[in-house]
PDB file of N, CA and C in Angstrom:
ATOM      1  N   UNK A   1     159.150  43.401 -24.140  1.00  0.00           N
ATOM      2  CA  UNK A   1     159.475  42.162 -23.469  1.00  0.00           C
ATOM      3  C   UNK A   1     160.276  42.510 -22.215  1.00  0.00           C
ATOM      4  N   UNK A   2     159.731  42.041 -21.144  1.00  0.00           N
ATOM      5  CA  UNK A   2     160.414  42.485 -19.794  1.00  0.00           C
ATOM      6  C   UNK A   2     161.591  41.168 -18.929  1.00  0.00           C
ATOM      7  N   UNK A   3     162.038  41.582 -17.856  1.00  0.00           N
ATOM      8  CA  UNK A   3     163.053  40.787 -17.645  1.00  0.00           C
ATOM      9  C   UNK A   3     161.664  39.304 -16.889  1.00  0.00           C
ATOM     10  N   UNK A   4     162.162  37.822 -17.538  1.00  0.00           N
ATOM     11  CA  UNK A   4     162.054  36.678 -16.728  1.00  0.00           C
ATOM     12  C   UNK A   4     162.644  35.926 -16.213  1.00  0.00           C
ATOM     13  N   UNK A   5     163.161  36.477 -14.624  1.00  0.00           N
ATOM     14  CA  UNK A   5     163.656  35.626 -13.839  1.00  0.00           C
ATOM     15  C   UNK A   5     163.122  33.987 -14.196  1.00  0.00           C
ATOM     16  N   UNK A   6     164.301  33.317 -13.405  1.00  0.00           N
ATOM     17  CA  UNK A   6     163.938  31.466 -13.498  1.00  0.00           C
ATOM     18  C   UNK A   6     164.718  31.687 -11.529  1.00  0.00           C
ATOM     19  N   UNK A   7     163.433  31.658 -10.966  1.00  0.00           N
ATOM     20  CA  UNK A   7     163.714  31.122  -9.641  1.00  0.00           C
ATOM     21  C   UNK A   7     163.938  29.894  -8.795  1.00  0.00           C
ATOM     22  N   UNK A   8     165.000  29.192  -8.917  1.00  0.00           N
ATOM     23  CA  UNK A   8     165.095  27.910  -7.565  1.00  0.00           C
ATOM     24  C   UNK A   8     165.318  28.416  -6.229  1.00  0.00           C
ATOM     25  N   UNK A   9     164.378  27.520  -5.494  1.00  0.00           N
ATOM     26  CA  UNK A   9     164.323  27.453  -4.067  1.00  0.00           C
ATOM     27  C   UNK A   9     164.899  26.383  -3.595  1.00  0.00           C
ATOM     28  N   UNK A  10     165.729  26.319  -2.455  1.00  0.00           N
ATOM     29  CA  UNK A  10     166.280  24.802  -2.002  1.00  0.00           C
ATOM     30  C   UNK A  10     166.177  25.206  -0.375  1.00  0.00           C
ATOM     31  N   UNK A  11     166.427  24.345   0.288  1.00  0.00           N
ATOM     32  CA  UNK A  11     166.826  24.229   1.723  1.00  0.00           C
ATOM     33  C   UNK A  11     167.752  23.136   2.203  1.00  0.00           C
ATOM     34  N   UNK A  12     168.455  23.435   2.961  1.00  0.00           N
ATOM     35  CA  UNK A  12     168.684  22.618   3.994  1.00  0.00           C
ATOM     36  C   UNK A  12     168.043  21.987   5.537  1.00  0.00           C
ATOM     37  N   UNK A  13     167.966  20.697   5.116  1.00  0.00           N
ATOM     38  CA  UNK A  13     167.002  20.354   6.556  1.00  0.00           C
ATOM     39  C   UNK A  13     168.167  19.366   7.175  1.00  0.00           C
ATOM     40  N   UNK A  14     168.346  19.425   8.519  1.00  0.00           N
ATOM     41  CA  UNK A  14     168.983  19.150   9.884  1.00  0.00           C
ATOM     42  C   UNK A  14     168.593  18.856  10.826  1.00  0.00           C
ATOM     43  N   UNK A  15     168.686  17.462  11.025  1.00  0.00           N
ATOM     44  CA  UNK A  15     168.016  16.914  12.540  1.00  0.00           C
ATOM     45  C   UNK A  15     169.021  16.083  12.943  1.00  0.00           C
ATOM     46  N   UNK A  16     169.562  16.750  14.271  1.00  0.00           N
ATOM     47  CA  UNK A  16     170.689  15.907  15.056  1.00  0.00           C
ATOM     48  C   UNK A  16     171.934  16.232  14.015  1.00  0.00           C
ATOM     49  N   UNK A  17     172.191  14.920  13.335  1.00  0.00           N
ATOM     50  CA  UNK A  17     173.712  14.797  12.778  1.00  0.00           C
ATOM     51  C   UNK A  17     173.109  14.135  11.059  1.00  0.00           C
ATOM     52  N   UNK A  18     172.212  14.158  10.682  1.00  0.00           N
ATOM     53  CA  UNK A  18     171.125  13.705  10.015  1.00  0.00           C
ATOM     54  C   UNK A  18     171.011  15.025   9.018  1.00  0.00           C
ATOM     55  N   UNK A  19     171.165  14.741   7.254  1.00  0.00           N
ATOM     56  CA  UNK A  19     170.355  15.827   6.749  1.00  0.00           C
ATOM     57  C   UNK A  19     169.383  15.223   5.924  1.00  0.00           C
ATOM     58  N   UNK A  20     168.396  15.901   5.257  1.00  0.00           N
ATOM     59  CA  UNK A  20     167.533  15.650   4.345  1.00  0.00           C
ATOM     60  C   UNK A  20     167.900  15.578   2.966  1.00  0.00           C
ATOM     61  N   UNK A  21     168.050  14.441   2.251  1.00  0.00           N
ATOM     62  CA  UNK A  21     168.869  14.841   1.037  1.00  0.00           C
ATOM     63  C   UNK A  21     167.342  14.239   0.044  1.00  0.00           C
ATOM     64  N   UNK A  22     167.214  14.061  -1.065  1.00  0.00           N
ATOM     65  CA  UNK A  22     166.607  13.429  -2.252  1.00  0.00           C
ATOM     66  C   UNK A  22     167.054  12.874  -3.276  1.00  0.00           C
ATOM     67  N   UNK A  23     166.958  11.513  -3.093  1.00  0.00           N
ATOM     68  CA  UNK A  23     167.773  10.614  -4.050  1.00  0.00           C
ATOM     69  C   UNK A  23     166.930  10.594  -5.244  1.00  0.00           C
ATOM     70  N   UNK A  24     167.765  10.535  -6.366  1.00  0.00           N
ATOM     71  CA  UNK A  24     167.040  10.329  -7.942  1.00  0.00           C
ATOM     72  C   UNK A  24     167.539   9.984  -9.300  1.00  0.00           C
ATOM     73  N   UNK A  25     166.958   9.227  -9.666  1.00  0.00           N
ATOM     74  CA  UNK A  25     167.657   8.337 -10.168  1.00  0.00           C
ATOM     75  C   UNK A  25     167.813   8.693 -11.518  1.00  0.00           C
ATOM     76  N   UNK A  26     168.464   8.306 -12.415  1.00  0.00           N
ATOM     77  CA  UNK A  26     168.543   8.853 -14.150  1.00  0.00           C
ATOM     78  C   UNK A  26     169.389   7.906 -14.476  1.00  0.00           C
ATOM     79  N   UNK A  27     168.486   6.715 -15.134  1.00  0.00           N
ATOM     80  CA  UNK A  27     169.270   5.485 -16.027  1.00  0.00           C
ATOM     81  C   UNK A  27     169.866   4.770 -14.461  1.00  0.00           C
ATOM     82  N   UNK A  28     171.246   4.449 -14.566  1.00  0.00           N
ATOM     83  CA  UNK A  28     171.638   3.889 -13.414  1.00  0.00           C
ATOM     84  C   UNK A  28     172.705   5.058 -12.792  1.00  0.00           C
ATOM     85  N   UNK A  29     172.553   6.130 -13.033  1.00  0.00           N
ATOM     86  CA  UNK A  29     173.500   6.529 -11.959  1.00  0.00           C
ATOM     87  C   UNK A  29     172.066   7.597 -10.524  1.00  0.00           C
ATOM     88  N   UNK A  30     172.743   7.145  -9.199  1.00  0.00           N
ATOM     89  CA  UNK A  30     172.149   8.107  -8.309  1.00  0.00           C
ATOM     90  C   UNK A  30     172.639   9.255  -8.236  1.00  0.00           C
ATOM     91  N   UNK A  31     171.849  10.179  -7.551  1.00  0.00           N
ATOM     92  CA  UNK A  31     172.516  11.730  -7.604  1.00  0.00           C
ATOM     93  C   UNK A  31     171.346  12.191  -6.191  1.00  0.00           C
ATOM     94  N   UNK A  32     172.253  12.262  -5.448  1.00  0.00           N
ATOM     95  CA  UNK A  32     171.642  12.925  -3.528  1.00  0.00           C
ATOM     96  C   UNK A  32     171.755  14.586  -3.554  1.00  0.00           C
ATOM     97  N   UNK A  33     170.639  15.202  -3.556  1.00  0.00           N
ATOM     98  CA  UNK A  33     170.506  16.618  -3.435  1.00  0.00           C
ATOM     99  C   UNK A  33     169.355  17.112  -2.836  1.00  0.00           C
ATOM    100  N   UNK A  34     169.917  18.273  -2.764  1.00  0.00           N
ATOM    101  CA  UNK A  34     169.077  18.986  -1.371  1.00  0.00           C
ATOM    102  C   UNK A  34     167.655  19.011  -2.040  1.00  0.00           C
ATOM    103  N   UNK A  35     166.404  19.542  -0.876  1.00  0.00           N
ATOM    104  CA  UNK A  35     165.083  19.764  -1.209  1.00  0.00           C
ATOM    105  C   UNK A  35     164.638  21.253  -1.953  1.00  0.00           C
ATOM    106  N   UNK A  36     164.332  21.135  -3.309  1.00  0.00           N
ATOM    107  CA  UNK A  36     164.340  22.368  -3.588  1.00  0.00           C
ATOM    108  C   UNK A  36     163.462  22.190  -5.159  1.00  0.00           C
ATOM    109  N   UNK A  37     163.301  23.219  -5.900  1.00  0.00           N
ATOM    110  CA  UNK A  37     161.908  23.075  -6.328  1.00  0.00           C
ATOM    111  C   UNK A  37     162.063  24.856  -7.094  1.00  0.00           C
ATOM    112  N   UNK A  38     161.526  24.928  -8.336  1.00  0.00           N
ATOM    113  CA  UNK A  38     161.109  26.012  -8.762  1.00  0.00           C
ATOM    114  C   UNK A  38     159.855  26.869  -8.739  1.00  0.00           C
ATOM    115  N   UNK A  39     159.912  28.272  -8.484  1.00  0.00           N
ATOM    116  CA  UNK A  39     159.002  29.313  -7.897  1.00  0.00           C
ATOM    117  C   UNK A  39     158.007  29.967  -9.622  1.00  0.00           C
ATOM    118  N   UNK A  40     156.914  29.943  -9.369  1.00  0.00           N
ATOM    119  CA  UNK A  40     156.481  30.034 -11.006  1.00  0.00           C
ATOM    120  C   UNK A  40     156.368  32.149 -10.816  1.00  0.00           C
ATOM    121  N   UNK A  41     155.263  32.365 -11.449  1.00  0.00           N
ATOM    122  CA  UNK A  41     155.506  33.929 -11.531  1.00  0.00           C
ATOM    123  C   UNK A  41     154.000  34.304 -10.182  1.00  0.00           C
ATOM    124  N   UNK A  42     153.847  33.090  -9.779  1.00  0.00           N
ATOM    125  CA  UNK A  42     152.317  33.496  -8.857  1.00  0.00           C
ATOM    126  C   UNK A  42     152.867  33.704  -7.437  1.00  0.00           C
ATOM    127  N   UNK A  43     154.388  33.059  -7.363  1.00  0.00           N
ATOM    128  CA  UNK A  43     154.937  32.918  -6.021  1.00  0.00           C
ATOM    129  C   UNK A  43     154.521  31.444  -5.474  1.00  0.00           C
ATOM    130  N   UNK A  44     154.002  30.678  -6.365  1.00  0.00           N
ATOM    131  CA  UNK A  44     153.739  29.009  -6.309  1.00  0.00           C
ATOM    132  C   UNK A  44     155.070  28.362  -6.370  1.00  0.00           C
ATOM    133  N   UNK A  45     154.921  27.489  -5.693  1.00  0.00           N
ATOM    134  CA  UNK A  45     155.989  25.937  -6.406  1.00  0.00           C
ATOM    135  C   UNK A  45     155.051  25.538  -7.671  1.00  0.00           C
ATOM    136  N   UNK A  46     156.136  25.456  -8.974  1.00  0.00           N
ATOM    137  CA  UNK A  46     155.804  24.460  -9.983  1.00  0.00           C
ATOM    138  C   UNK A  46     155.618  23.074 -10.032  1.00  0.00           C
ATOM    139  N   UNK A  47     155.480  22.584 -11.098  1.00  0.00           N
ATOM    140  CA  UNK A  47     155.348  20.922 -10.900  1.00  0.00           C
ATOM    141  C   UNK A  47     156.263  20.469 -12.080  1.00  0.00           C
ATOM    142  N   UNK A  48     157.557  20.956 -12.018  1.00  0.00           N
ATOM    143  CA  UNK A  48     158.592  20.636 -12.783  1.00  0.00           C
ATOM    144  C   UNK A  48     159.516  19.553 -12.035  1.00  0.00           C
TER     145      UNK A  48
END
């Protein structure tokens, strides 16, 4: 059994004075976070 990384990718995006955030929701509370997304073992984005 060999080592399995768990890769997240995120960014920051910046235009002007402006960032890119992603709002989401869970029950009633919001939560604003950056754009970002997990890397599978193909070098793909998942659909998690």
């Amino acid at each position: 059994m060999g080592w399995n990384p768990h890769i997240t990718v995120a960014t920051l995006v910046r235009q002007e004075n402006s960032f890119l955030l992603v709002a989401e929701w869970e029950d009633d509370d919001l939560a604003l976070n950056q754009p970002a997304g997990h890397l599978d073992e193909n070098g793909r984005g998942g659909s998690e």
